[in-house]
C-alpha atoms as a PDB file:
ATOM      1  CA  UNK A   1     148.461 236.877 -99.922  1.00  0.00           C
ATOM      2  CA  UNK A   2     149.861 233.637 -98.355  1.00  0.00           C
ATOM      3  CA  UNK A   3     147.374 231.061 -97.799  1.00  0.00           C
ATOM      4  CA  UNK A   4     149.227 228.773 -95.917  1.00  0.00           C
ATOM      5  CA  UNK A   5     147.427 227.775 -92.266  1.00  0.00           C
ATOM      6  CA  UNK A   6     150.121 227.740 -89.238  1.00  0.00           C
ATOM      7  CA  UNK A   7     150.304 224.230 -88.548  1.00  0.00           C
ATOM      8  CA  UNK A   8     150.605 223.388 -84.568  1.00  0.00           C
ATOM      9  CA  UNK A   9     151.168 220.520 -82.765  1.00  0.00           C
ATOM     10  CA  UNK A  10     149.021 219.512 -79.456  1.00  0.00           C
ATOM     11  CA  UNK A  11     151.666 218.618 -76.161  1.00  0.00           C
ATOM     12  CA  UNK A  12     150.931 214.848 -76.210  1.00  0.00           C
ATOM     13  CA  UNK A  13     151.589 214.011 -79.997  1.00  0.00           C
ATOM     14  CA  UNK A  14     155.347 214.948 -78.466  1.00  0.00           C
ATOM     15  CA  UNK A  15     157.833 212.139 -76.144  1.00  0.00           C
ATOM     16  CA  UNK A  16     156.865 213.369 -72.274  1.00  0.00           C
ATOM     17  CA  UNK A  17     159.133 216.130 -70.986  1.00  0.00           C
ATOM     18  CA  UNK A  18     159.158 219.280 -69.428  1.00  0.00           C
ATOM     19  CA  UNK A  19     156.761 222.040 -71.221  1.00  0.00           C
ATOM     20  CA  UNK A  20     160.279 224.255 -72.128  1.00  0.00           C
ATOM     21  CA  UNK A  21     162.075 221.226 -73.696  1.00  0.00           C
ATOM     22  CA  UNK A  22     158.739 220.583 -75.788  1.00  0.00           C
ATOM     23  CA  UNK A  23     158.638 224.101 -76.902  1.00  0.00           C
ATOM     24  CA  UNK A  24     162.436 222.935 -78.621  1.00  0.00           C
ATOM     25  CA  UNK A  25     161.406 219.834 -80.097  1.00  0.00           C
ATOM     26  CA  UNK A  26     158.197 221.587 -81.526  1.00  0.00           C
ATOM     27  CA  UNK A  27     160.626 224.553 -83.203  1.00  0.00           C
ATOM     28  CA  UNK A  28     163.116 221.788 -84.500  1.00  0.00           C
ATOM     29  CA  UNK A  29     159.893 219.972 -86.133  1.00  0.00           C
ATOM     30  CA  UNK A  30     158.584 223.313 -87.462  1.00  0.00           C
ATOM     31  CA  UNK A  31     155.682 223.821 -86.279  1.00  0.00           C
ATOM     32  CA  UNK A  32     154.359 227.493 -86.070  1.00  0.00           C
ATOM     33  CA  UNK A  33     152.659 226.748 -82.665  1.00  0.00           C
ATOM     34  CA  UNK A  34     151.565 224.668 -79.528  1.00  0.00           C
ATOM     35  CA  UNK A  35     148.968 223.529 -77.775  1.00  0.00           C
ATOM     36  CA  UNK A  36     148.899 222.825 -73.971  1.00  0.00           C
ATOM     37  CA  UNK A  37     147.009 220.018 -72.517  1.00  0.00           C
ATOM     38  CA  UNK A  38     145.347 220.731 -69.146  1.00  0.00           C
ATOM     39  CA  UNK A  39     143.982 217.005 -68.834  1.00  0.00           C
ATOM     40  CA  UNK A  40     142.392 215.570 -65.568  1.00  0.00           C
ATOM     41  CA  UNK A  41     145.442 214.705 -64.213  1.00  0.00           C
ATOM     42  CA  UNK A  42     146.439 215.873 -61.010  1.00  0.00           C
ATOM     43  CA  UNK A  43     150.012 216.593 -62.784  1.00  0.00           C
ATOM     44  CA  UNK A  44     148.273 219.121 -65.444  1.00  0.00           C
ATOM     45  CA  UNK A  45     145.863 220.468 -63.335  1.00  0.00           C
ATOM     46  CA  UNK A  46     148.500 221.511 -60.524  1.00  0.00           C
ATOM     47  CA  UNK A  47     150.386 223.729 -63.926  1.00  0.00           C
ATOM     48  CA  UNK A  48     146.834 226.362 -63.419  1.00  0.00           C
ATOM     49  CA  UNK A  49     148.445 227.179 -59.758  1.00  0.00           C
ATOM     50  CA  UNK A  50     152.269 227.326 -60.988  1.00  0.00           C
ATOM     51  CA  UNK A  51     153.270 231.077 -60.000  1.00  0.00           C
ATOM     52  CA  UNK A  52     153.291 234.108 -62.507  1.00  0.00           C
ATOM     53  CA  UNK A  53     157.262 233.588 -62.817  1.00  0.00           C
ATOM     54  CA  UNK A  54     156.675 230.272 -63.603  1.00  0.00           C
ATOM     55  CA  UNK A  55     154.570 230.639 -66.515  1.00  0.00           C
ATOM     56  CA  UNK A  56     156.120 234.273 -67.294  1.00  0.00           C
ATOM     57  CA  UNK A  57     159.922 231.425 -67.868  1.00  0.00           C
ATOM     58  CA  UNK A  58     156.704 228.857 -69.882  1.00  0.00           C
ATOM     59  CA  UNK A  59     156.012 232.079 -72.084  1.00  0.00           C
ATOM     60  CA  UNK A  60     159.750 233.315 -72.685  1.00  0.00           C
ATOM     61  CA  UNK A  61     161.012 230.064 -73.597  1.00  0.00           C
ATOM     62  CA  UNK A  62     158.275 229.716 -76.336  1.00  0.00           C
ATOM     63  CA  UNK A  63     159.031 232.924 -77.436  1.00  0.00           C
ATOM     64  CA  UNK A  64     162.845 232.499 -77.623  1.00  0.00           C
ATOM     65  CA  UNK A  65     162.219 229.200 -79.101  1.00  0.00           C
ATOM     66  CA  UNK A  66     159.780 230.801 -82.381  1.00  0.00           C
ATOM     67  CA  UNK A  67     157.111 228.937 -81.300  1.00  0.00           C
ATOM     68  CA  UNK A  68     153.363 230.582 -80.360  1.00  0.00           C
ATOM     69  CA  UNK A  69     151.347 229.265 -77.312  1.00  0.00           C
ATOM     70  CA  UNK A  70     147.874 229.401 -79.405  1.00  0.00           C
ATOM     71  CA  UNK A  71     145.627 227.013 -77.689  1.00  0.00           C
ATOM     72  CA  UNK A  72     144.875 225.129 -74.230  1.00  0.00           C
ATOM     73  CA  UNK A  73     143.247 222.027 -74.935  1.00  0.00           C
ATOM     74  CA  UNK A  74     140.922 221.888 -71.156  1.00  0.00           C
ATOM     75  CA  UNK A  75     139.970 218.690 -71.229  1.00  0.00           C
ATOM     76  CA  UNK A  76     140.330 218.777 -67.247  1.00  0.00           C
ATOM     77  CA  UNK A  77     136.703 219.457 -67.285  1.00  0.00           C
ATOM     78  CA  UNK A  78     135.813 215.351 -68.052  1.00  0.00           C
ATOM     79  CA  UNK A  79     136.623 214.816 -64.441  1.00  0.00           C
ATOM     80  CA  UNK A  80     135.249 217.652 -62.893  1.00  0.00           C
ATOM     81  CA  UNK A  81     132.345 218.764 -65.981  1.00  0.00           C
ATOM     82  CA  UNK A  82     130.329 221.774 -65.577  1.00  0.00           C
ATOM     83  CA  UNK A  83     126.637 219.471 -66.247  1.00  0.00           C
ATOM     84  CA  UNK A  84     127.272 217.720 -62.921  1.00  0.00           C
ATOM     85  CA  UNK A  85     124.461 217.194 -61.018  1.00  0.00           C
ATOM     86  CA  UNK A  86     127.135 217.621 -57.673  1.00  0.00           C
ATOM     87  CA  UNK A  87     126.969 221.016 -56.805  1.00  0.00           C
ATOM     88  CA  UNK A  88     130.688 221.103 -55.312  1.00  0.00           C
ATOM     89  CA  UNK A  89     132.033 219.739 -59.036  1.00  0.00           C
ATOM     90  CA  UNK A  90     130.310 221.771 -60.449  1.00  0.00           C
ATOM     91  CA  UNK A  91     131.110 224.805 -58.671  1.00  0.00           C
ATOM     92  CA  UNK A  92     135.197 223.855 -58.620  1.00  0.00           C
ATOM     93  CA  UNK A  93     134.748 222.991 -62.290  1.00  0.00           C
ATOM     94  CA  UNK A  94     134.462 226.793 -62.765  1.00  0.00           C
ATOM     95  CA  UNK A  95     136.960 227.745 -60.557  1.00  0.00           C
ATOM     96  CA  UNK A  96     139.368 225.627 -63.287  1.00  0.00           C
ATOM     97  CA  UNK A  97     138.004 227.736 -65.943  1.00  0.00           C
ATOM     98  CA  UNK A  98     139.142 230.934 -64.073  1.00  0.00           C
ATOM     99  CA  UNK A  99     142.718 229.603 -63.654  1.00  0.00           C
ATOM    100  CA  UNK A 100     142.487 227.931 -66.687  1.00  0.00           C
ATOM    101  CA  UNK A 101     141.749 231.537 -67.976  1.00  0.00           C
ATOM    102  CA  UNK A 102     144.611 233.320 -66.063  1.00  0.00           C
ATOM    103  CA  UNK A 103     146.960 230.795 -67.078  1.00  0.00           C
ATOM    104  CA  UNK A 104     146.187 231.678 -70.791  1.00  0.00           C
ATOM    105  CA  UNK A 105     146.431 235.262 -69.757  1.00  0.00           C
ATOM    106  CA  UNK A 106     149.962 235.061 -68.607  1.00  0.00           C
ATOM    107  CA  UNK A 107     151.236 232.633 -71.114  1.00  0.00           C
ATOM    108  CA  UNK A 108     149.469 234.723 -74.079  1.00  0.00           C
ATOM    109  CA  UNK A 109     147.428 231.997 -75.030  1.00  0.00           C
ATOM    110  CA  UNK A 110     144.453 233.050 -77.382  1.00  0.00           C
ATOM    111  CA  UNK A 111     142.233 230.523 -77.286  1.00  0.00           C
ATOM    112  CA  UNK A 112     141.049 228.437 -74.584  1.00  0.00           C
ATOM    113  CA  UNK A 113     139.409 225.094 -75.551  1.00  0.00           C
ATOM    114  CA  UNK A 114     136.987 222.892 -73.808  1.00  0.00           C
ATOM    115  CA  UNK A 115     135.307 219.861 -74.711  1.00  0.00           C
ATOM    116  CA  UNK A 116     131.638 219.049 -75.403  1.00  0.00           C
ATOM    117  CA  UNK A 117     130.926 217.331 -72.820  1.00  0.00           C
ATOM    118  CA  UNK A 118     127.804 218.045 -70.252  1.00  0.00           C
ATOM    119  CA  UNK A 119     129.139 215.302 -68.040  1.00  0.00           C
ATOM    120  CA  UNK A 120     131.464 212.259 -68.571  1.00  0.00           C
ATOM    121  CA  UNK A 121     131.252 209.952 -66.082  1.00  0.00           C
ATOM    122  CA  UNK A 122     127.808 210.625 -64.470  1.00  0.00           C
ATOM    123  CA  UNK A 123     124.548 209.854 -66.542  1.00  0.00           C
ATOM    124  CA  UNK A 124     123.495 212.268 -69.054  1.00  0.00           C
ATOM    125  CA  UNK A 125     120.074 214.146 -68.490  1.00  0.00           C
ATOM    126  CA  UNK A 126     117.964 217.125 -69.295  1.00  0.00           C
ATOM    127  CA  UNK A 127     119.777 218.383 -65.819  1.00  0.00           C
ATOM    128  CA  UNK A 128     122.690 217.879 -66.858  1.00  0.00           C
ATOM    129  CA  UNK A 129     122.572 219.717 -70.095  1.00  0.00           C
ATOM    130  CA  UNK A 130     120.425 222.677 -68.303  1.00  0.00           C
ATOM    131  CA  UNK A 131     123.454 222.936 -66.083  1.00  0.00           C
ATOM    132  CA  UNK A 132     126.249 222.916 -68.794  1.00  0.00           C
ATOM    133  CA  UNK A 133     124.987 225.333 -70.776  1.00  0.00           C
ATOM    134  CA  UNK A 134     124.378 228.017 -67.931  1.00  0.00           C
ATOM    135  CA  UNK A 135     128.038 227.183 -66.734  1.00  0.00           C
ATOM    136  CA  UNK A 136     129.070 227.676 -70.084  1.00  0.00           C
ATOM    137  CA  UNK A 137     127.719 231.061 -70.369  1.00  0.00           C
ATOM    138  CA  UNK A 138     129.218 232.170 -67.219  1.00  0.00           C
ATOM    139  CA  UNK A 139     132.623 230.854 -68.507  1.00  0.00           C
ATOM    140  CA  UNK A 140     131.726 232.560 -72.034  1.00  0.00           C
ATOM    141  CA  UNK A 141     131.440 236.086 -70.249  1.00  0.00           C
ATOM    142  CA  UNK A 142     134.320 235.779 -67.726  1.00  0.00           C
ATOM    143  CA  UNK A 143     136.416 234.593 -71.913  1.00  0.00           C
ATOM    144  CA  UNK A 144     134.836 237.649 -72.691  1.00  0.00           C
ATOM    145  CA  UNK A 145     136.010 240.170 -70.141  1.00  0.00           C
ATOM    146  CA  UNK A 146     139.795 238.201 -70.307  1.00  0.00           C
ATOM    147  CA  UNK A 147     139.916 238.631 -74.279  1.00  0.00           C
ATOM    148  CA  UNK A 148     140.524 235.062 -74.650  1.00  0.00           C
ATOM    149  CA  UNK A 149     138.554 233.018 -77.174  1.00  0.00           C
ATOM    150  CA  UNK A 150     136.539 230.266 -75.818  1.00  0.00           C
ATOM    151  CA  UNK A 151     135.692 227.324 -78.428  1.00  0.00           C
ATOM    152  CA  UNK A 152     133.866 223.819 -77.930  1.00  0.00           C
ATOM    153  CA  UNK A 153     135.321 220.877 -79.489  1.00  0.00           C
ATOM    154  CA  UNK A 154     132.691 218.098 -80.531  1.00  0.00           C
ATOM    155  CA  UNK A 155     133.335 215.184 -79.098  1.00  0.00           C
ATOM    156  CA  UNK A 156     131.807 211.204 -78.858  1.00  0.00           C
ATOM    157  CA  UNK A 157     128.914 212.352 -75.976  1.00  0.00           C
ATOM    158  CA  UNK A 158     126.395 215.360 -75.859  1.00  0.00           C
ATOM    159  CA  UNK A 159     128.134 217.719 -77.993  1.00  0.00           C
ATOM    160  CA  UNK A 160     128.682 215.697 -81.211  1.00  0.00           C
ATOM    161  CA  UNK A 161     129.044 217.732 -84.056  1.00  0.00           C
ATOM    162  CA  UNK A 162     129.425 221.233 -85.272  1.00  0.00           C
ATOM    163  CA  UNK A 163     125.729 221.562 -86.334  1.00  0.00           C
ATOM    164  CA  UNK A 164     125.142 221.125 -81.956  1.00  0.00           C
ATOM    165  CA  UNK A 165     127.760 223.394 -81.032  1.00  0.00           C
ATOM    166  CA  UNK A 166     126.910 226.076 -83.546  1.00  0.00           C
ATOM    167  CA  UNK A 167     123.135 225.760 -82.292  1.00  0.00           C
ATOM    168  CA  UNK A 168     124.853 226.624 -78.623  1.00  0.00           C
ATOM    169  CA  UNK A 169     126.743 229.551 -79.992  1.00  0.00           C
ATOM    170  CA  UNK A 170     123.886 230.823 -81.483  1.00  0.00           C
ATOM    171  CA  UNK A 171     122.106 230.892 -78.169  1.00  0.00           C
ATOM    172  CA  UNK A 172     124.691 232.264 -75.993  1.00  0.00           C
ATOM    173  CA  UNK A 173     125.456 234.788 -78.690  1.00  0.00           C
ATOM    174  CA  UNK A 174     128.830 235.772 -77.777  1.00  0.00           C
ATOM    175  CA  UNK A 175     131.598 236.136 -80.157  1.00  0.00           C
ATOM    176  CA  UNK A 176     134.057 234.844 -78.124  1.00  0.00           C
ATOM    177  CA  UNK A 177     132.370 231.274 -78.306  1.00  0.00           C
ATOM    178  CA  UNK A 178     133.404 229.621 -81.075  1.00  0.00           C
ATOM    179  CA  UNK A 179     133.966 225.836 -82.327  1.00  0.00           C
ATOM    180  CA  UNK A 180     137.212 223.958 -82.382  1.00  0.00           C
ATOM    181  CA  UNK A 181     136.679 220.737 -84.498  1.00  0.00           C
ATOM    182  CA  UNK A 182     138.360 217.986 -84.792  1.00  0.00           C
ATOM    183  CA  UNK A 183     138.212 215.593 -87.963  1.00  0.00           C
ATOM    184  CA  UNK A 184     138.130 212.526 -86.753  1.00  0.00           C
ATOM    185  CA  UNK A 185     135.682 212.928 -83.673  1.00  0.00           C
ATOM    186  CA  UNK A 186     133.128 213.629 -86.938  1.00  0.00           C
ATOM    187  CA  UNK A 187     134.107 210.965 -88.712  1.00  0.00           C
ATOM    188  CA  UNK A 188     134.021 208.585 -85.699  1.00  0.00           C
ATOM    189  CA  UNK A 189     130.198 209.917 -85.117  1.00  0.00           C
ATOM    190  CA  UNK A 190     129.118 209.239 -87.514  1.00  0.00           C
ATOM    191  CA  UNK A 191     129.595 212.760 -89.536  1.00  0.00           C
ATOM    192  CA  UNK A 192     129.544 213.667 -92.590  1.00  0.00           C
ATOM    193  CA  UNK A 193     133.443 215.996 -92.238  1.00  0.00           C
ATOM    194  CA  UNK A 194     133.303 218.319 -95.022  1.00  0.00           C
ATOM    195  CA  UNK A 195     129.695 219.223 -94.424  1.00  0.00           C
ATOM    196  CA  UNK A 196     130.345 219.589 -90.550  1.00  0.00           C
ATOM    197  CA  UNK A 197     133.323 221.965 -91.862  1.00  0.00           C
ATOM    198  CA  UNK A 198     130.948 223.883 -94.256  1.00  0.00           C
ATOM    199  CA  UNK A 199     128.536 224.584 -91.429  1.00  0.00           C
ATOM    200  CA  UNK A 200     131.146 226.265 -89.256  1.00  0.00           C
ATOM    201  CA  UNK A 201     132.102 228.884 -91.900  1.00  0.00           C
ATOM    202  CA  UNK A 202     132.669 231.818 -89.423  1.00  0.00           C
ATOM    203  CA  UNK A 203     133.059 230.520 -86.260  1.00  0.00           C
ATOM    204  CA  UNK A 204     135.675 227.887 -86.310  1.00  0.00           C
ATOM    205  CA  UNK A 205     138.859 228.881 -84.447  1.00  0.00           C
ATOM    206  CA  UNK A 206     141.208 225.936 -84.761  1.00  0.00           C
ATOM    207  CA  UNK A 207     140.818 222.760 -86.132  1.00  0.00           C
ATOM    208  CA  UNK A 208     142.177 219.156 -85.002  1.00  0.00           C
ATOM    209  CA  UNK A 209     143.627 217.687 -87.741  1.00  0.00           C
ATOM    210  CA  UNK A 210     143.461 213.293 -86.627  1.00  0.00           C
ATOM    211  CA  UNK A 211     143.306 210.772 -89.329  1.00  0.00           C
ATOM    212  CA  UNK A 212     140.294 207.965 -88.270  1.00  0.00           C
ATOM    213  CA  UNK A 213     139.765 205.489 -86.940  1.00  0.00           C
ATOM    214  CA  UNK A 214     142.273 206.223 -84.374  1.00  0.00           C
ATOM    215  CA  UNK A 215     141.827 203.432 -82.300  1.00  0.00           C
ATOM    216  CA  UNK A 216     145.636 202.438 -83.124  1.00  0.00           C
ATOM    217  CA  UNK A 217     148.302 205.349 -85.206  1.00  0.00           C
ATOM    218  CA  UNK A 218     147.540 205.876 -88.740  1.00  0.00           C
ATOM    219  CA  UNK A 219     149.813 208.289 -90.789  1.00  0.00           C
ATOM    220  CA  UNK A 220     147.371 210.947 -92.675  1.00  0.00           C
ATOM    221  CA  UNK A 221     145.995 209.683 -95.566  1.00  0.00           C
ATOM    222  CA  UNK A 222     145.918 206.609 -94.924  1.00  0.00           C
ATOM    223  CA  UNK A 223     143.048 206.350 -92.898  1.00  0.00           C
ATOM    224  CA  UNK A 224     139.623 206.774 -93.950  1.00  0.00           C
ATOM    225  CA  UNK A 225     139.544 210.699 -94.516  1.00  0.00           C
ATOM    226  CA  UNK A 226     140.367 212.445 -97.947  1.00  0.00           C
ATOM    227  CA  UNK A 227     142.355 215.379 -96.471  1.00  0.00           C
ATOM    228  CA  UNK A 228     142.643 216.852 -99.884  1.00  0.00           C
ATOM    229  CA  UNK A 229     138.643 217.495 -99.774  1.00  0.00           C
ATOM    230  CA  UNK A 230     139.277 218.515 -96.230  1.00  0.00           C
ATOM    231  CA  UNK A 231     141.718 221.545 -96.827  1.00  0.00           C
ATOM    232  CA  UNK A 232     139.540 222.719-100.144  1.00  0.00           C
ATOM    233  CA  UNK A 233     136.526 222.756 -97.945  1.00  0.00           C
ATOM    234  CA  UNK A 234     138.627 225.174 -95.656  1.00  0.00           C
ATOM    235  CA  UNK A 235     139.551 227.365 -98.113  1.00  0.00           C
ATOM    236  CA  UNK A 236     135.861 227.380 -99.558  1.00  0.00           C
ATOM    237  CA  UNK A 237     134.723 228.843 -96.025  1.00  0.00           C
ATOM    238  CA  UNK A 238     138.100 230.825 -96.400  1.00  0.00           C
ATOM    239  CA  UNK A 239     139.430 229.318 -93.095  1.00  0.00           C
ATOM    240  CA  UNK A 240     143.281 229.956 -92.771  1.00  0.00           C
ATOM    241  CA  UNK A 241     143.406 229.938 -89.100  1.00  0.00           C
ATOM    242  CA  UNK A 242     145.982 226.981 -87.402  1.00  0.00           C
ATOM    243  CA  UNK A 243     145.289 223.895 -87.843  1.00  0.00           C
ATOM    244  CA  UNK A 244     146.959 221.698 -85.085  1.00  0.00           C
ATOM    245  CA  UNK A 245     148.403 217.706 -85.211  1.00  0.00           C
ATOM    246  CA  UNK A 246     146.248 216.230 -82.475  1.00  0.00           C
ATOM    247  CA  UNK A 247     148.294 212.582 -81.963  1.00  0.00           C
ATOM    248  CA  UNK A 248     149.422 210.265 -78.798  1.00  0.00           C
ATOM    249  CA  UNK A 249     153.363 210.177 -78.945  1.00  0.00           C
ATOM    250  CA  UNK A 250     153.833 210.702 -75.033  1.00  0.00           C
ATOM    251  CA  UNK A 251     156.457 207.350 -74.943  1.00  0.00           C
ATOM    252  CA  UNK A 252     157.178 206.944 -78.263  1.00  0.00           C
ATOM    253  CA  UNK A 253     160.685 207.400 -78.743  1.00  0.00           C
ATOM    254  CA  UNK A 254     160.026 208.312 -82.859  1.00  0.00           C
ATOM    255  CA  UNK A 255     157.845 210.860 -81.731  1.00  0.00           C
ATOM    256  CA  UNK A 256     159.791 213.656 -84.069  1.00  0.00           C
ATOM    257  CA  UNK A 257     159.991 211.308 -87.310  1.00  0.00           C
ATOM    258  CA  UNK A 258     156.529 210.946 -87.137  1.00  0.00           C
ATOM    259  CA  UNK A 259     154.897 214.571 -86.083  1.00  0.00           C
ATOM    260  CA  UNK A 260     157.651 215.965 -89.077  1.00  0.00           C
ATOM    261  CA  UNK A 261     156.108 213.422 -91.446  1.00  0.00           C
ATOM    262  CA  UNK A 262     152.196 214.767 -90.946  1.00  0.00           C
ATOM    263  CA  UNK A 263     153.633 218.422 -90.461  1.00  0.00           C
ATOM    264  CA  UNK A 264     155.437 217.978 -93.817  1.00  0.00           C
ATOM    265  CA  UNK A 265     151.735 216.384 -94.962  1.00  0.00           C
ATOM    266  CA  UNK A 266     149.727 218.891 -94.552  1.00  0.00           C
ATOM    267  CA  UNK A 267     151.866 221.466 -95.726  1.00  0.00           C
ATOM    268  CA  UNK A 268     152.302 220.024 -99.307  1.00  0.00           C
ATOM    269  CA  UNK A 269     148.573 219.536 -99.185  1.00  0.00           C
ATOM    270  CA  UNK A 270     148.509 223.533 -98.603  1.00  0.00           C
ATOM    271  CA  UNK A 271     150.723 224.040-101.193  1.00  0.00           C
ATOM    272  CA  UNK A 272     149.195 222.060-103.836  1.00  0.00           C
ATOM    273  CA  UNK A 273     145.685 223.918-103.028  1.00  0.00           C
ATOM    274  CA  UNK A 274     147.319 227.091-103.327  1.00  0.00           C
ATOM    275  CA  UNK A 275     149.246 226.188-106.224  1.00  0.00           C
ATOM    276  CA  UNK A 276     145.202 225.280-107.938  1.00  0.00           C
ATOM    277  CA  UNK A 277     144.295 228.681-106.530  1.00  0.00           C
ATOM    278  CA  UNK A 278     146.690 230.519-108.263  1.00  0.00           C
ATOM    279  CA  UNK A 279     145.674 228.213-111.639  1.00  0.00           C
ATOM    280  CA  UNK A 280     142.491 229.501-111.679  1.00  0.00           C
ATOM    281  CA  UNK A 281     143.088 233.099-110.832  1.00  0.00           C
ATOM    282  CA  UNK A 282     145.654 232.984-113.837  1.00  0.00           C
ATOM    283  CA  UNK A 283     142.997 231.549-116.257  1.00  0.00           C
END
């Protein structure tokens, strides 16, 4: 059995171009798939209305190119958040989701991503939360119908942590809502990772691999988290789904030396924990 995670990259660790030209640079790099960002710009969010020949070229492309559209990374939602105390936000916050969630249809992208975040820039209340979490299980039932995984990603407000989003899973009780951690968000709150990890045995769908802090670039490793400890607590929960490079490389000309370099990271990591594995099954 091959133990080896598909390792994927997120859009912005890559130099700014068009999505198809992307696609290339992620294939050239390796990686076994892609993530799309549907930020709160205007320039993202206007991608969710591109036609169905559009995204059926977005799909081909990636397909011609051996790389897998896994993820969309919604982060749209900070501007318009589903807690809002504004009705209208609100309201067109969940008309995203459903083109966020046609968008993924078309482009064959399994799992659709959205951050923990009741509101962003509006005060956080009881109302607030009351209203994110019935949004969310309207969102988690329209996932449902579409066959596309929806999974929260703890982040620095509201939802914090796996333990919080696992709590909200367990409420909604869908199995199409899962978590989508990312390393250093626990770190940076405070988190203890590996524990955080352990608690999301069976409902983790992705993970962010980010070294921390990452106030500034810091090659894996070199940081402040033990990414050996990291992968072994992955493969005690028996995780082996994609983990996926989240870094900012948007004008950085060296964007491909660097996303090879943590690509080619991890994967010795991998290798070195199977290689242990295979040790102990020997002995």
């Amino acid at each position: 059995m091959n133990y080896e995670r598909p390792i994927g990259i997120y859009e912005k660790a890559l130099f700014k171009k068009p999505l198809v030209q992307m696609f290339q640079d992620a294939a050239i790099c390796g990686f076994d798939c892609f993530e799309i960002s549907i930020d709160e710009t205007g320039e993202r969010i206007a991608r969710l209305d591109e036609s169905c020949t559009a995204l059926r070229q977005y799909r081909d492309t990636a397909l011609d190119t051996g790389i897998r559209l896994y993820s969309l990374c919604f982060s749209a939602q900070r501007r318009y958040p589903m807690g809002s105390k504004n009705k209208e936000i609100r309201d067109y916050s969940v008309r995203l989701f459903k083109k966020a969630l046609r968008f993924c249809e078309i482009l064959g992208i399994r799992v659709l991503q959205v951050a923990g975040y009741d509101v962003f820039y509006e005060p956080h209340s009881e109302v607030t939360e009351k209203w994110f979490f019935e949004n969310l299980e309207i969102c988690t039932n329209m996932a449902e119908k579409a066959g596309i995984m929806l999974a929260i990603e703890p982040v620095e407000a509201y939802i914090t942590s796996v333990t919080m989003a696992k709590k909200i899973i367990s409420q909604i009780q869908s199995p199409w809502l899962t978590v989508y951690p990312d390393t250093a968000n626990l770190y940076m709150m405070g988190h203890d990772v590996t524990e955080e990890i352990r608690t999301g045995k069976g409902i983790i769908t992705a993970v962010h691999m980010r070294e921390a802090p990452d106030d500034t670039y810091i090659p894996f490793g070199q940081g402040k988290l033990n990414f050996p400890t990291i992968i072994r607590t992955l493969d005690e929960i028996q995780f082996f789904g994609p983990l996926i490079i989240e870094l900012w490389n948007e004008d950085n000309p060296e964007y491909m030396k660097i996303v090879s370099k943590e690509r080619e990271y991890l994967q010795i990591l991998m290798k070195q924990q199977s290689g242990k594995r295979g040790s102990i099954c020997m002995s």
